[in-house]
C-alpha atoms as a PDB file:
ATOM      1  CA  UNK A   1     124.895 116.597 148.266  1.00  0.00           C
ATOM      2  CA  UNK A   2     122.042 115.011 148.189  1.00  0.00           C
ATOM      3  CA  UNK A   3     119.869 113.543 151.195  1.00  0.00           C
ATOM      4  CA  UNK A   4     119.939 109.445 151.216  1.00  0.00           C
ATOM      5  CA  UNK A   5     118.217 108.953 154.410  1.00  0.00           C
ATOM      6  CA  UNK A   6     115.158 106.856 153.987  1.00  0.00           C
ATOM      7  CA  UNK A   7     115.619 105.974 150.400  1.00  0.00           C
ATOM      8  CA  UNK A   8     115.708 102.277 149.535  1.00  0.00           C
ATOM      9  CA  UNK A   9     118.582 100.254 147.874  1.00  0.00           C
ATOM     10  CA  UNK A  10     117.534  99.207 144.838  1.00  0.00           C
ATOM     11  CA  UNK A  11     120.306  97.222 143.760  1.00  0.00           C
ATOM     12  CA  UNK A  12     120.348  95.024 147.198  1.00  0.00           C
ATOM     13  CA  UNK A  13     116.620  94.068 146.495  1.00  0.00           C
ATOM     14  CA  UNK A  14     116.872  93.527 143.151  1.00  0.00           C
ATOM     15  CA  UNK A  15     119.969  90.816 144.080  1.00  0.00           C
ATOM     16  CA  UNK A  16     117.775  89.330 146.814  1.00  0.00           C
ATOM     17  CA  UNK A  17     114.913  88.960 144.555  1.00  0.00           C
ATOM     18  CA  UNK A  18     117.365  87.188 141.834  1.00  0.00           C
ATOM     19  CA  UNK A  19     118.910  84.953 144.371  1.00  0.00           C
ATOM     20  CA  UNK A  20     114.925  84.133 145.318  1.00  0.00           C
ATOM     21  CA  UNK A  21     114.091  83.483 141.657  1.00  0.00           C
ATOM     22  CA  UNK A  22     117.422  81.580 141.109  1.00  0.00           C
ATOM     23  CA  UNK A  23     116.481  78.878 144.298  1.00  0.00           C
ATOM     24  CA  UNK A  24     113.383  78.301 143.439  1.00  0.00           C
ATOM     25  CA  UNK A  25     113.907  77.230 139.535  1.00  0.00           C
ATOM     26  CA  UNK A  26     117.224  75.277 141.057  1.00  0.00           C
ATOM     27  CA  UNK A  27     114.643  73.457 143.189  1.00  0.00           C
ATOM     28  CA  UNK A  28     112.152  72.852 140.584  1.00  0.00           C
ATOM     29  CA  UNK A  29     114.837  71.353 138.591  1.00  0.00           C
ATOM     30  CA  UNK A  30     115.916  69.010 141.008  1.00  0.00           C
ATOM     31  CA  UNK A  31     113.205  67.535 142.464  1.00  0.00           C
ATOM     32  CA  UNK A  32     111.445  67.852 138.733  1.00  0.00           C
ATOM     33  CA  UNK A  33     108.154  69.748 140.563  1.00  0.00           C
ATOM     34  CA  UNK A  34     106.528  72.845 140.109  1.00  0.00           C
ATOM     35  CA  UNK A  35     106.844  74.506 143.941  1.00  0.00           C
ATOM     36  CA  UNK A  36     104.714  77.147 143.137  1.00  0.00           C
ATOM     37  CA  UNK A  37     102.139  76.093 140.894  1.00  0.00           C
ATOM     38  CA  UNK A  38     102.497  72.214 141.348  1.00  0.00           C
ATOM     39  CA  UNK A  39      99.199  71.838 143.147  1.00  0.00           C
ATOM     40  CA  UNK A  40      96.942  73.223 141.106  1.00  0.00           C
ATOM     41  CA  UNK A  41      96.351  70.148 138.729  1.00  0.00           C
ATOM     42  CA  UNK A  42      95.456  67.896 141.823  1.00  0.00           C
ATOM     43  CA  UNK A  43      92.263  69.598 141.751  1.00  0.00           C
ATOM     44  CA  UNK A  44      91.232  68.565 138.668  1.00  0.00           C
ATOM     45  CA  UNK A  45      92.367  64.741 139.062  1.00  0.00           C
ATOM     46  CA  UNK A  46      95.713  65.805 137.706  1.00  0.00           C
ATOM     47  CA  UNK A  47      97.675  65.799 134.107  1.00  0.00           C
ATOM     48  CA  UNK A  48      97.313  62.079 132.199  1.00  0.00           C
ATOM     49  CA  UNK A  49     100.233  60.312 132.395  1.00  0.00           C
ATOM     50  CA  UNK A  50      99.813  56.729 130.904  1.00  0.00           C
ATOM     51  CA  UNK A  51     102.617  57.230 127.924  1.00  0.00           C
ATOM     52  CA  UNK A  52     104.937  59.069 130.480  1.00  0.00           C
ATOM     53  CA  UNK A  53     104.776  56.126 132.741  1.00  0.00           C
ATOM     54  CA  UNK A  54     105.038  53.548 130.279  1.00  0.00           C
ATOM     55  CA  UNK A  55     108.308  55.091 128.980  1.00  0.00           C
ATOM     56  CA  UNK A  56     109.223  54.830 132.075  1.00  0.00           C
ATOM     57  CA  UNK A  57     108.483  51.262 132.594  1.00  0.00           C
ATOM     58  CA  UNK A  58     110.185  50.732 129.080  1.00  0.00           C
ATOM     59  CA  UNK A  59     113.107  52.269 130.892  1.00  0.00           C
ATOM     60  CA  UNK A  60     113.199  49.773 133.865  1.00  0.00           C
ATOM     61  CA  UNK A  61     112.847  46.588 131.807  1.00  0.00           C
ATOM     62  CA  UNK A  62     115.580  47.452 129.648  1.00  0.00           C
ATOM     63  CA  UNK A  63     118.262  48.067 132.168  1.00  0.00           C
ATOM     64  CA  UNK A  64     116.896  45.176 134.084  1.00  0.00           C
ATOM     65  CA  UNK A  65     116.309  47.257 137.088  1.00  0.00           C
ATOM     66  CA  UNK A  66     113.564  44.621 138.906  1.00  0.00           C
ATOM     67  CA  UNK A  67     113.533  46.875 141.823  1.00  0.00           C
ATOM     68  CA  UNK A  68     112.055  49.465 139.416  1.00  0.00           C
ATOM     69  CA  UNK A  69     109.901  47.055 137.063  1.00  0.00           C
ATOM     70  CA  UNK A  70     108.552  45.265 139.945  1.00  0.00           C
ATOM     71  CA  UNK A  71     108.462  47.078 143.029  1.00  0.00           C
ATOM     72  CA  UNK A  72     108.207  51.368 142.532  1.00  0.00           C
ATOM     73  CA  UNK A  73     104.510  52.094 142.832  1.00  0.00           C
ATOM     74  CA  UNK A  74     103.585  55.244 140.107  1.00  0.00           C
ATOM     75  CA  UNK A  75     100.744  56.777 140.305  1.00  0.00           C
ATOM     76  CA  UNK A  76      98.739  56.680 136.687  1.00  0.00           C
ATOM     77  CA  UNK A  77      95.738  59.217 135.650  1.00  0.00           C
ATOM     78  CA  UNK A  78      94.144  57.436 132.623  1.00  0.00           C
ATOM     79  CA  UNK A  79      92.212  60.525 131.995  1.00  0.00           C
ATOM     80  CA  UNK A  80      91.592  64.096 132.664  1.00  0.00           C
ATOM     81  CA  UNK A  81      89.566  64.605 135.842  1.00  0.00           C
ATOM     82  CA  UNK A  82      90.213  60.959 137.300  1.00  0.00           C
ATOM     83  CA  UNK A  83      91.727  59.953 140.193  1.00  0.00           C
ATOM     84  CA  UNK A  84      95.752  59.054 140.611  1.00  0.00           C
ATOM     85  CA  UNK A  85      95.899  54.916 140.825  1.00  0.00           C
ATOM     86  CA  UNK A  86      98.597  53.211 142.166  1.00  0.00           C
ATOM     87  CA  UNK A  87     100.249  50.622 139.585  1.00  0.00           C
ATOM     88  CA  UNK A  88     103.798  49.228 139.484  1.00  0.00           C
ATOM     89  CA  UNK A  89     105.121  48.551 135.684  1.00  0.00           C
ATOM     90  CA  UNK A  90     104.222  44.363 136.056  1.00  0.00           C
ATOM     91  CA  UNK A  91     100.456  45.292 137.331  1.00  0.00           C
ATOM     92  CA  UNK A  92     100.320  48.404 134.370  1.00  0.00           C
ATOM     93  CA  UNK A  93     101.654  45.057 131.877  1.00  0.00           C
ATOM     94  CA  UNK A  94      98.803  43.122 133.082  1.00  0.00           C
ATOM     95  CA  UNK A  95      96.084  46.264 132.639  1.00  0.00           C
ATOM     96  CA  UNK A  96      96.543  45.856 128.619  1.00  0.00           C
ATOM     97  CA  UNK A  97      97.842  49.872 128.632  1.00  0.00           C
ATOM     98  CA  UNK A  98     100.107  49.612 125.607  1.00  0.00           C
ATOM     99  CA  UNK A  99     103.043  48.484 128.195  1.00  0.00           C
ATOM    100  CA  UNK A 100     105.064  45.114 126.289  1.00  0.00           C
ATOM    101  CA  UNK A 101     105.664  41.763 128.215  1.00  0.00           C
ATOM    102  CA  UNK A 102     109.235  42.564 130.176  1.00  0.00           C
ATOM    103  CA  UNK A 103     111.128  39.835 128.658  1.00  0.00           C
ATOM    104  CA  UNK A 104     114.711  40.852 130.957  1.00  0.00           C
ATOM    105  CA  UNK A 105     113.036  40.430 134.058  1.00  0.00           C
ATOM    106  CA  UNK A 106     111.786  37.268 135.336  1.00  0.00           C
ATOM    107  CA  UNK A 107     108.077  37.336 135.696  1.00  0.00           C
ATOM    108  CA  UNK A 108     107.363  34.906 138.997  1.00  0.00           C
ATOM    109  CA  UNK A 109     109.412  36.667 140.944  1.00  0.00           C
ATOM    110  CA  UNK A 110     107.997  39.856 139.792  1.00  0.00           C
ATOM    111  CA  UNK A 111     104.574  38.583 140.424  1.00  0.00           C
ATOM    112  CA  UNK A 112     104.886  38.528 144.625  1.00  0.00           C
ATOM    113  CA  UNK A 113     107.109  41.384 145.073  1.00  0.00           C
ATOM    114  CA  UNK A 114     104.198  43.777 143.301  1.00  0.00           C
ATOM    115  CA  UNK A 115     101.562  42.349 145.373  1.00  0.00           C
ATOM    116  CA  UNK A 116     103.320  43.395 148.187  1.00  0.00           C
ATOM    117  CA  UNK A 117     104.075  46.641 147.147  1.00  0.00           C
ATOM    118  CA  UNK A 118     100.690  48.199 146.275  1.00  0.00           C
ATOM    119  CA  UNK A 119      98.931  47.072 149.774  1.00  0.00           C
ATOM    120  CA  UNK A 120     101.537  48.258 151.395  1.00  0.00           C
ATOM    121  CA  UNK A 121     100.889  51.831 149.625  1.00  0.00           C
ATOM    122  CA  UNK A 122      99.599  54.793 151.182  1.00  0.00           C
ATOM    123  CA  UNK A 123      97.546  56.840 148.642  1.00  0.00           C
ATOM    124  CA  UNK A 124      99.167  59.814 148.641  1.00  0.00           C
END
């Protein structure tokens, strides 16, 4: 026989460690961050994403979601090592980004709701 006092279980930590591993890309994939590493690029301004955002304006105006077209602030970085602005998709239409005219979503009553919207926003 062998002594097994004081050695460590190799196989619970390894398990533990897996389960760890497991949560954390479950999370990631969820909430579509980077928990570990998602903080880095806020020191440099943060990753461009003007064509991300327009697609997802695209998105909006085609399902005529006006709550997302007109009112969901996003936070644009025209370029690398620049500041986050807050836009919604009818204020990005009216910066000349490459984002189309919404033509399923009524454009007066887009016009106060956005207003609204970004001074009510809290930089974040």
């Amino acid at each position: 026989m062998t002594n097994k006092r004081g050695q460590i279980p190799w196989k619970i930590i390894g398990v533990i460690l897996a389960l760890a591993v497991l949560a954390i890309f479950i999370y990631a994939l969820a909430t579509g961050t980077n928990p570990l590493f998602g903080g880095i690029e806020s020191f440099g301004g943060g990753k461009v994403n003007v064509q991300q955002t327009i697609r997802s304006c695209e998105q909006a105006c085609l399902t005529h979601s006006v709550f997302d077209y007109c009112d969901k602030v996003r936070y644009v970085v025209e370029q690398k090592g620049l500041d986050k602005k807050a836009y919604t998709c009818r204020t990005l239409q009216d910066k000349s980004l490459g984002l189309d005219d919404c033509v399923n979503i009524d454009p007066q009553a887009c016009l106060n709701k956005s207003t609204a919207s970004l001074n009510a926003t809290v930089k974040p």
